[in-house]
C-alpha atoms as a PDB file:
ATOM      1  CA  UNK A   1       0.000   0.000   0.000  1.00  0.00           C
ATOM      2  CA  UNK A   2       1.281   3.350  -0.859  1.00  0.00           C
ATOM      3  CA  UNK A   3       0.989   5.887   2.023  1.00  0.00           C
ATOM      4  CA  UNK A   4       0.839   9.508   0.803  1.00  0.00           C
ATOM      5  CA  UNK A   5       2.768  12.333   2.724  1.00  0.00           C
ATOM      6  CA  UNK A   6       1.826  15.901   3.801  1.00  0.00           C
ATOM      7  CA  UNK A   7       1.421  18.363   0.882  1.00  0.00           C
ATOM      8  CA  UNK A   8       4.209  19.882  -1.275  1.00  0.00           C
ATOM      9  CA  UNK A   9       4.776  22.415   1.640  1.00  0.00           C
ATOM     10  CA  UNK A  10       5.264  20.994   4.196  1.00  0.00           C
ATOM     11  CA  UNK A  11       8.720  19.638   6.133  1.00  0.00           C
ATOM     12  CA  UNK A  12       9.934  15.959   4.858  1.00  0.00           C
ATOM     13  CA  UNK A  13       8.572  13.551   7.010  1.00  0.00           C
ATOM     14  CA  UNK A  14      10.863  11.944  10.434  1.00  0.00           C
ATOM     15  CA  UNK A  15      11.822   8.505   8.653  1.00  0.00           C
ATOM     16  CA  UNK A  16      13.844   9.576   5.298  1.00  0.00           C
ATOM     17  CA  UNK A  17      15.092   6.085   3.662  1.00  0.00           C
ATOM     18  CA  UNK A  18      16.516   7.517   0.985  1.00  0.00           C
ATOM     19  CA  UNK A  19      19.167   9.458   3.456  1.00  0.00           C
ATOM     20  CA  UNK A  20      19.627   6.771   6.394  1.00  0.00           C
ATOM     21  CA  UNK A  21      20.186   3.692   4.135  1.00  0.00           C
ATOM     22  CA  UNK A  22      23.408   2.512   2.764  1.00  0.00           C
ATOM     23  CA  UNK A  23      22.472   3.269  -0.917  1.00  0.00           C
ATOM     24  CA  UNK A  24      19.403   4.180  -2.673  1.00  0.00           C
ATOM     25  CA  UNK A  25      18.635   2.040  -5.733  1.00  0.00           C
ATOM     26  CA  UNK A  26      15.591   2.379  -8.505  1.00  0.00           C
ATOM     27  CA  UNK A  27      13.603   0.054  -9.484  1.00  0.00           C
ATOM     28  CA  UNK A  28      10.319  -0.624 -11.628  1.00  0.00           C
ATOM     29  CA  UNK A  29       7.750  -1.471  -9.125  1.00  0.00           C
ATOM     30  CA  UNK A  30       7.897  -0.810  -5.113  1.00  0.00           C
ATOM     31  CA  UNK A  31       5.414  -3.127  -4.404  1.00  0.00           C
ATOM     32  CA  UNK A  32       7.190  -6.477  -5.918  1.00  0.00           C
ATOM     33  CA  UNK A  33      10.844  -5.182  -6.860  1.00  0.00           C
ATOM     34  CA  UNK A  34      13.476  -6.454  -8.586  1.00  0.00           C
ATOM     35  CA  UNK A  35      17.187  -5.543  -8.736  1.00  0.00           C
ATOM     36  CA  UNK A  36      18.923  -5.059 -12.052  1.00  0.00           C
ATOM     37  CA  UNK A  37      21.452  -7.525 -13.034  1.00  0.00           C
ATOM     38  CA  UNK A  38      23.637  -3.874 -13.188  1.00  0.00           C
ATOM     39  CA  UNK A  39      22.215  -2.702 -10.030  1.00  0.00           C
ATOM     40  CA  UNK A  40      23.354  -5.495  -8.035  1.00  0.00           C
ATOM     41  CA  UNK A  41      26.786  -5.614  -9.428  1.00  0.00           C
ATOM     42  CA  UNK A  42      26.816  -2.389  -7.916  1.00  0.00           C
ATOM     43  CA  UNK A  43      25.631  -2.777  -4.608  1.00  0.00           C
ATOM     44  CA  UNK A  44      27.836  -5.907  -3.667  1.00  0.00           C
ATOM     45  CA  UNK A  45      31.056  -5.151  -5.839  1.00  0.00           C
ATOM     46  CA  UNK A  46      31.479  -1.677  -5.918  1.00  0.00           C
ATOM     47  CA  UNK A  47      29.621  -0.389  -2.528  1.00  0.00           C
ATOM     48  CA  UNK A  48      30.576  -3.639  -0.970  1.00  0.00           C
ATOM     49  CA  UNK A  49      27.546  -3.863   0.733  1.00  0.00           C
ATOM     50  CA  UNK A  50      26.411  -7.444   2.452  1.00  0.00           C
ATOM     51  CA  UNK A  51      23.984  -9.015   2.957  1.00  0.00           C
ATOM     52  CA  UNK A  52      21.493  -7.301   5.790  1.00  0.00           C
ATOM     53  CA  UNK A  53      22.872  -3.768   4.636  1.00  0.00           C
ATOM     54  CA  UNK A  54      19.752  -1.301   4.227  1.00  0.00           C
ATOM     55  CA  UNK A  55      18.849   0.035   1.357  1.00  0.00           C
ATOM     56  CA  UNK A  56      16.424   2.676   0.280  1.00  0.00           C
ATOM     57  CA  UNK A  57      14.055   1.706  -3.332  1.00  0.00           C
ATOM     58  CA  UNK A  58      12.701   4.591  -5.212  1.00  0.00           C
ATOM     59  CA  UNK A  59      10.964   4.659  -8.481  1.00  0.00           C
ATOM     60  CA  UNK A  60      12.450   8.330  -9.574  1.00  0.00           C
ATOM     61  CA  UNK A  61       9.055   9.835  -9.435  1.00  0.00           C
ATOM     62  CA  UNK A  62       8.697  10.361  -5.568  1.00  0.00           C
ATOM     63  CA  UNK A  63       8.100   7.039  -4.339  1.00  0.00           C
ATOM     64  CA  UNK A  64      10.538   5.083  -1.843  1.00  0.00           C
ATOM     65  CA  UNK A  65      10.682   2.131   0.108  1.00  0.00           C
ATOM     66  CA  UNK A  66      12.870   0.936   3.067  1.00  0.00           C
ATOM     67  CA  UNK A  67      14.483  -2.257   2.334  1.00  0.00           C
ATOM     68  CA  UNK A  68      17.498  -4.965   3.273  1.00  0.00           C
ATOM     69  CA  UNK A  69      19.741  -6.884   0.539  1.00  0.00           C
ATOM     70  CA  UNK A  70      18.916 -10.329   0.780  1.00  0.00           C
ATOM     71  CA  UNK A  71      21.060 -13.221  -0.868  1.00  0.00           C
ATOM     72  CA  UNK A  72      22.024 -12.728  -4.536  1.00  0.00           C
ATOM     73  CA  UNK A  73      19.500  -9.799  -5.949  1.00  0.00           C
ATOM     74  CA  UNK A  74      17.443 -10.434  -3.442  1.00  0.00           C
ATOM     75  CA  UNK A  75      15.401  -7.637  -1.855  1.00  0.00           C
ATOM     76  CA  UNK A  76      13.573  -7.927   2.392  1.00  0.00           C
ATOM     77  CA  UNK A  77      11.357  -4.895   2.419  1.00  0.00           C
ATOM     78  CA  UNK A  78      11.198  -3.460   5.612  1.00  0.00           C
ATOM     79  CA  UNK A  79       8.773  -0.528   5.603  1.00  0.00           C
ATOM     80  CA  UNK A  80       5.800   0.472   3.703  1.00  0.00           C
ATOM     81  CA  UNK A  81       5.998   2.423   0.524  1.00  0.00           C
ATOM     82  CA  UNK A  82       6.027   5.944   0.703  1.00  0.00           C
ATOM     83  CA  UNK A  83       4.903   9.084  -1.898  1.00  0.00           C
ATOM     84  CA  UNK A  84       7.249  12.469  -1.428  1.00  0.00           C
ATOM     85  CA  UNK A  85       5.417  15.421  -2.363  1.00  0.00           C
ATOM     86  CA  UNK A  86       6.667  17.143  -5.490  1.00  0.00           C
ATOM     87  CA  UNK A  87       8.344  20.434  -4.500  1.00  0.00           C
ATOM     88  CA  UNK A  88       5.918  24.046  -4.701  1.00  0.00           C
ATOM     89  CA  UNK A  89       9.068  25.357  -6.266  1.00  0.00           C
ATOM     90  CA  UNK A  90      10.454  23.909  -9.376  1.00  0.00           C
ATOM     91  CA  UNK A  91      14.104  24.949 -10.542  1.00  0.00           C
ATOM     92  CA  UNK A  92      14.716  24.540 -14.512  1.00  0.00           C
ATOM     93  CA  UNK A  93      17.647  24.849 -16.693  1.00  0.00           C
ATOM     94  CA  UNK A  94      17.639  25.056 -20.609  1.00  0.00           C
ATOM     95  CA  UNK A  95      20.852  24.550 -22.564  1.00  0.00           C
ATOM     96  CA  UNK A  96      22.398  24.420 -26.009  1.00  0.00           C
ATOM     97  CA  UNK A  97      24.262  20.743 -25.918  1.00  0.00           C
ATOM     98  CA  UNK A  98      27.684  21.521 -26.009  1.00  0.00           C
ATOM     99  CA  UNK A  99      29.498  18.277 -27.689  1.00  0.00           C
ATOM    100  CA  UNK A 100      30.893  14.715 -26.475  1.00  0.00           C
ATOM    101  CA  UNK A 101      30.594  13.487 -22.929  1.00  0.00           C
ATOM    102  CA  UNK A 102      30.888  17.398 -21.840  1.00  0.00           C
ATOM    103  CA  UNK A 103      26.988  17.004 -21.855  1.00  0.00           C
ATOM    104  CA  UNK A 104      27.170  14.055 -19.858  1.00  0.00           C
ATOM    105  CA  UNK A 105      29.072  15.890 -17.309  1.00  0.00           C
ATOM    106  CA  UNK A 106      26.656  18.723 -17.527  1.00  0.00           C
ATOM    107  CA  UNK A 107      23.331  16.589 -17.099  1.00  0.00           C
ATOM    108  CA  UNK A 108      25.081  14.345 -14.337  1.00  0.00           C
ATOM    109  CA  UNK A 109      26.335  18.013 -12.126  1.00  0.00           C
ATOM    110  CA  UNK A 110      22.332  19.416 -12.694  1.00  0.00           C
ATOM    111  CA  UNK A 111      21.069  16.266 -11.236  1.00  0.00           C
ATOM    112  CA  UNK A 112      23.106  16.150  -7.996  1.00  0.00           C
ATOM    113  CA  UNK A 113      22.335  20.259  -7.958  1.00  0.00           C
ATOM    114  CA  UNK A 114      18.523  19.494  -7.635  1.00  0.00           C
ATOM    115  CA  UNK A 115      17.373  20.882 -10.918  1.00  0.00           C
ATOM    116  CA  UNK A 116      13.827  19.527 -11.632  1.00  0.00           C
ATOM    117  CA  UNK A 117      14.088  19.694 -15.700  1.00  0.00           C
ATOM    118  CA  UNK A 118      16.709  20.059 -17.660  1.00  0.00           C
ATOM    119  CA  UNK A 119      15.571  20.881 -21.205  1.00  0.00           C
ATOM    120  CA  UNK A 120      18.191  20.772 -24.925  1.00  0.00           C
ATOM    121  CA  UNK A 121      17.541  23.127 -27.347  1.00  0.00           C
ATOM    122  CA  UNK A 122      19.243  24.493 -30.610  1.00  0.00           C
ATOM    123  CA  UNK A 123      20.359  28.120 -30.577  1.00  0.00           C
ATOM    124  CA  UNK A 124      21.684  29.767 -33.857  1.00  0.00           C
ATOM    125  CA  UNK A 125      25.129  29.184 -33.443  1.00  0.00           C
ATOM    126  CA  UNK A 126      24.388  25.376 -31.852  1.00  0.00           C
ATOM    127  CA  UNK A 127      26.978  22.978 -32.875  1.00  0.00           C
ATOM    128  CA  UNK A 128      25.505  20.091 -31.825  1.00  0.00           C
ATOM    129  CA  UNK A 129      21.884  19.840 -33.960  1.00  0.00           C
ATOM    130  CA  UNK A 130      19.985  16.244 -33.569  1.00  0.00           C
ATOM    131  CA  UNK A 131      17.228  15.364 -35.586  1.00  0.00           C
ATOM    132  CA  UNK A 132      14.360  13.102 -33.944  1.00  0.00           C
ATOM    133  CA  UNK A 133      16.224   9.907 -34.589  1.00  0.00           C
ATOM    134  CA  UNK A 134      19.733  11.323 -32.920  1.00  0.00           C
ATOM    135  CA  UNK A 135      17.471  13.142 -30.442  1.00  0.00           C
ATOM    136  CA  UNK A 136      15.512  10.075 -29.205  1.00  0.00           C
ATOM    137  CA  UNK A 137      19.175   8.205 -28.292  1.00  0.00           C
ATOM    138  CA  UNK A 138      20.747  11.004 -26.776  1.00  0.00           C
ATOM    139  CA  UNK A 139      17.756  11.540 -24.689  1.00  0.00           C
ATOM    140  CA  UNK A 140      18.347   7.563 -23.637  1.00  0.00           C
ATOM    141  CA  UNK A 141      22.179   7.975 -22.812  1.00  0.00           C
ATOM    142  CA  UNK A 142      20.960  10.687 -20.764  1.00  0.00           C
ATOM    143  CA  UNK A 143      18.614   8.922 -18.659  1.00  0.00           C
ATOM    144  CA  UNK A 144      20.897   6.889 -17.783  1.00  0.00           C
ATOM    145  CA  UNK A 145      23.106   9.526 -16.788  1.00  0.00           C
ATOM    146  CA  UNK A 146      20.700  10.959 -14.815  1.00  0.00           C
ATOM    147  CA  UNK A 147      19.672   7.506 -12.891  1.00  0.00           C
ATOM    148  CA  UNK A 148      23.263   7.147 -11.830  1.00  0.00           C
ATOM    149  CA  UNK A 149      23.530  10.888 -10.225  1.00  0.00           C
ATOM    150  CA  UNK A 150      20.252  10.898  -8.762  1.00  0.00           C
ATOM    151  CA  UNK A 151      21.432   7.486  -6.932  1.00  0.00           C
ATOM    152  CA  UNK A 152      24.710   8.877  -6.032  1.00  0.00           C
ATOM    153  CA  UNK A 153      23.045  11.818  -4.777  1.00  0.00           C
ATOM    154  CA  UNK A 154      19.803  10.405  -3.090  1.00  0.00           C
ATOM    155  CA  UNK A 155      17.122  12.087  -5.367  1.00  0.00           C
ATOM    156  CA  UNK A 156      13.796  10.314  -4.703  1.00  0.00           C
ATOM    157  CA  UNK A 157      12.766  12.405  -7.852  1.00  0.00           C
ATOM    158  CA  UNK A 158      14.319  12.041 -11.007  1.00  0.00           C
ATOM    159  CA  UNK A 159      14.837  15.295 -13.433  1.00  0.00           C
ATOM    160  CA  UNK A 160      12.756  15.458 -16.114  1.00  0.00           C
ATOM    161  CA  UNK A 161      14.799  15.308 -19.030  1.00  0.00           C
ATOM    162  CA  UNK A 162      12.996  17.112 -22.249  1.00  0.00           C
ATOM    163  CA  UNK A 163      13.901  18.545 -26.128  1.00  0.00           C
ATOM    164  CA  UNK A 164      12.614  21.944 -25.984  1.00  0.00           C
ATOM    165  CA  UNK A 165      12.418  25.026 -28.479  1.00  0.00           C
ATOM    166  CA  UNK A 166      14.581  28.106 -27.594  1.00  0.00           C
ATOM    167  CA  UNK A 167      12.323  30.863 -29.089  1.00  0.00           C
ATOM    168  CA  UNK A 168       9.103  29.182 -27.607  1.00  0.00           C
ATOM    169  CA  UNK A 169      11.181  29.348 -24.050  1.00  0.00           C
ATOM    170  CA  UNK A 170      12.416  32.643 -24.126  1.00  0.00           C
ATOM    171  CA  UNK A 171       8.555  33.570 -25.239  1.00  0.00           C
ATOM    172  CA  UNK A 172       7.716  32.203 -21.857  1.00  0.00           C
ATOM    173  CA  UNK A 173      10.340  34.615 -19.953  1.00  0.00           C
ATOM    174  CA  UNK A 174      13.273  32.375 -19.517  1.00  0.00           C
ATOM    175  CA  UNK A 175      16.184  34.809 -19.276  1.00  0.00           C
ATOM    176  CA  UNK A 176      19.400  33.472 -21.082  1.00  0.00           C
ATOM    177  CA  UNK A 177      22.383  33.872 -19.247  1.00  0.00           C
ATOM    178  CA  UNK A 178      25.233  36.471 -20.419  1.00  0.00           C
ATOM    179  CA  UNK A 179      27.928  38.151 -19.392  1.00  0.00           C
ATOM    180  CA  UNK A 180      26.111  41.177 -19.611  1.00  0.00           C
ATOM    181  CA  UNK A 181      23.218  39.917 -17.531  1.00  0.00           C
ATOM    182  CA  UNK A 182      21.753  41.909 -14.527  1.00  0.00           C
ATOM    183  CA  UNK A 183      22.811  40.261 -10.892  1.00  0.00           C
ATOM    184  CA  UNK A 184      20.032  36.814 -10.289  1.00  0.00           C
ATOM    185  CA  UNK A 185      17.009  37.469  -8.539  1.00  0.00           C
ATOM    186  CA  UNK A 186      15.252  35.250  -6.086  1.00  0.00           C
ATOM    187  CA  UNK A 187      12.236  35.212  -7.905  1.00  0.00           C
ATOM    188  CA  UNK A 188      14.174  33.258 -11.172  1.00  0.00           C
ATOM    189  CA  UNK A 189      12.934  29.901 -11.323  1.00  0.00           C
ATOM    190  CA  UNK A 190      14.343  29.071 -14.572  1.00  0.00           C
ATOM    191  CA  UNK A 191      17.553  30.036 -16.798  1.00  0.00           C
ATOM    192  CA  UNK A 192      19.154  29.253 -20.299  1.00  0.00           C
ATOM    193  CA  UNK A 193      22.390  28.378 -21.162  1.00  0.00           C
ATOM    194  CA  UNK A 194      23.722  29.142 -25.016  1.00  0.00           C
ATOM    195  CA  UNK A 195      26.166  27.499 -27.058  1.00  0.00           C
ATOM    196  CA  UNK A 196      29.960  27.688 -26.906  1.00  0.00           C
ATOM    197  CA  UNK A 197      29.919  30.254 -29.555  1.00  0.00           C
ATOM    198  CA  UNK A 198      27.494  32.478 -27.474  1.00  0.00           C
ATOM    199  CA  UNK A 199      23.953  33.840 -28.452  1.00  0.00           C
ATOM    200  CA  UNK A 200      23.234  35.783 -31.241  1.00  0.00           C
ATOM    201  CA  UNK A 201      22.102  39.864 -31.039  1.00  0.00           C
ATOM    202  CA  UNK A 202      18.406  38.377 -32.365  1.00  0.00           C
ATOM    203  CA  UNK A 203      18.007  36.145 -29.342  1.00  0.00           C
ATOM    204  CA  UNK A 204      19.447  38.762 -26.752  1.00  0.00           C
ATOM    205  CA  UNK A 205      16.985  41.171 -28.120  1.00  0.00           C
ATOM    206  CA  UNK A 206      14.367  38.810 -27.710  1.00  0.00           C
ATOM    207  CA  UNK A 207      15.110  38.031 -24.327  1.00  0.00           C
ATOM    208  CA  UNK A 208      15.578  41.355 -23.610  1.00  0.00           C
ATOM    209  CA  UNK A 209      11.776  42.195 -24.387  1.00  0.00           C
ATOM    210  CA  UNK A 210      10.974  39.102 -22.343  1.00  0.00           C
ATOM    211  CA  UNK A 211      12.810  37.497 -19.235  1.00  0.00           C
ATOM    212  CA  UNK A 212      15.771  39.293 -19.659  1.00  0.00           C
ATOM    213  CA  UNK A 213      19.177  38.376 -19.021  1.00  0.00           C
ATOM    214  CA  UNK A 214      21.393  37.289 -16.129  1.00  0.00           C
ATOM    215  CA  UNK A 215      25.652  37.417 -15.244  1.00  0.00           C
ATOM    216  CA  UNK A 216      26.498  34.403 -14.023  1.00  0.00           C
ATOM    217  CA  UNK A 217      30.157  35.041 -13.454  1.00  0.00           C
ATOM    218  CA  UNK A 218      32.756  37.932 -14.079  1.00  0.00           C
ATOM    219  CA  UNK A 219      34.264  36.102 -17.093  1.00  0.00           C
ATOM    220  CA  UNK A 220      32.837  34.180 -20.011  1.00  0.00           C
ATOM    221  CA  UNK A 221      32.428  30.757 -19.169  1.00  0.00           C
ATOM    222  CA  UNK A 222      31.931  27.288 -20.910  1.00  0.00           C
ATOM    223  CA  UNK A 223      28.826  25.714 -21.368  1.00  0.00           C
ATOM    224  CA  UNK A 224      28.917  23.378 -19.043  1.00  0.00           C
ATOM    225  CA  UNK A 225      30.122  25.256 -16.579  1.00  0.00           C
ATOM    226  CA  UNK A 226      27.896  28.013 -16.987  1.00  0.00           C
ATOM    227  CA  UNK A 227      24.836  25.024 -16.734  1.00  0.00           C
ATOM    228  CA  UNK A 228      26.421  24.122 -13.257  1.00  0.00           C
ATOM    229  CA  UNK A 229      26.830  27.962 -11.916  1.00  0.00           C
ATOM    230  CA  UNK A 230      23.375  28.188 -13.172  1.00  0.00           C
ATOM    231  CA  UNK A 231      21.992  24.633 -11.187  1.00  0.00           C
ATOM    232  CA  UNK A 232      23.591  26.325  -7.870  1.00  0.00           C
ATOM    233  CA  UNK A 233      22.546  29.603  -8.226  1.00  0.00           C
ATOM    234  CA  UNK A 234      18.333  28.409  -8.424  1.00  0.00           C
ATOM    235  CA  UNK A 235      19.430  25.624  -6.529  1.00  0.00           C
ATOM    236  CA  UNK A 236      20.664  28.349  -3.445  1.00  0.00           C
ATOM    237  CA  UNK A 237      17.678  30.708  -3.993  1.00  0.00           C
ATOM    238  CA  UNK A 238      15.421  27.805  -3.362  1.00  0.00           C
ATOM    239  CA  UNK A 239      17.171  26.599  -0.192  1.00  0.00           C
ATOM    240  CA  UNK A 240      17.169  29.727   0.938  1.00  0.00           C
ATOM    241  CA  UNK A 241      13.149  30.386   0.570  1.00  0.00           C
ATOM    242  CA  UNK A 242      13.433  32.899  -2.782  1.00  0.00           C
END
């Protein structure tokens, strides 16, 4: 039986699995689960965990479980299966993939950073362009790249992970961030990271009759590392009640 929680609002509840246990593991179903052949390579040769050794099950969308490794793959639960609240404020980044595993890095830093959706999206001077076929794998890599962080980093709640369309997102207020930016306010719930080669005067003058634009840093910065500054700086505002 799943018990649900206190609404979005309110603090996390006294017994937090996903904290307390040895590791935190995903799985398809919390009521009978099943460890990955993967997975439990994981837990016993690379954690080195034994037999008895707690572990918390989530499903990436909220749910976890308390649990103890049996034998082999197999799973004791110990608790009853629990539904987190999603969070009343939602942090966002949007960025122009910059290429190779540089993206991986990227999506992996956002996830441990608590950013709730990370969303791709080609910019004029975009290297990296995908068409549905190339978008649909990288999208795939990704999610895997995304389980792995939110494990390491004891996310109950997976990132959504989305293709999105710059000029519809900037329509919507997202301000892009640039070096000539104003200072981040703690109202900014979402911002957008351009390519390598930088944005384009069209999109800064779209912006600029829209969400605007925000400094990250003093100095021009990579893509990826402008994606991470950008994954603390929401992250911090939200932490801190902005």
């Amino acid at each position: 039986m799943t018990i649900p929680l206190e609404p979005a609002d309110s603090q996390e509840p006294a017994d937090r699995p996903w904290r307390t246990a040895d590791a935190l593991v995903y799985v398809g179903s919390l009521e009978v689960p099943e460890l990955s052949g993967d997975d439990a390579h994981h837990l016993r040769r690379v954690l080195r965990l034994r037999p008895g050794a707690e572990v918390c099950l989530g499903d990436g969308r909220g749910g976890v479980r308390a649990a103890r490794l049996g034998e082999g793959s197999e799973l004791v639960l110990t608790g009853p299966a629990l539904r987190l609240p999603a969070p009343s404020v939602t942090v966002t980044i949007g960025v122009a993939p910059p290429k190779g595993d540089r993206l991986d890095l990227l999506v992996a830093k956002a996830c441990e950073l608590g950013v709730d959706r990370i969303v791709l999206f080609e910019a004029q001077r975009s290297v990296v362009r995908w068409d549905a076929g190339r978008a649909a794998g990288a999208l795939e890599r990704l999610a895997r790249v995304v389980r792995a962080a939110g494990a390491q980093s004891r996310r109950p709640r997976l990132p959504d992970l989305e293709v999105g369309d710059l000029s519809e997102l900037i329509d919507r207020g997202a301000p892009l961030a640039d070096l000539e930016g104003r200072a981040p306010a703690a109202e900014d719930r979402i911002l957008l990271v351009g390519p390598e080669g930088g944005w384009t005067e069209d999109e800064r003058r779209a912006a600029d009759a829209r969400g605007g634009r925000v400094r990250l840093a003093a100095g021009v910065l990579r893509t990826e590392t402008a994606a991470i500054a950008a994954a603390t700086v929401l992250g911090l505002a939200r932490l801190r009640g902005g």
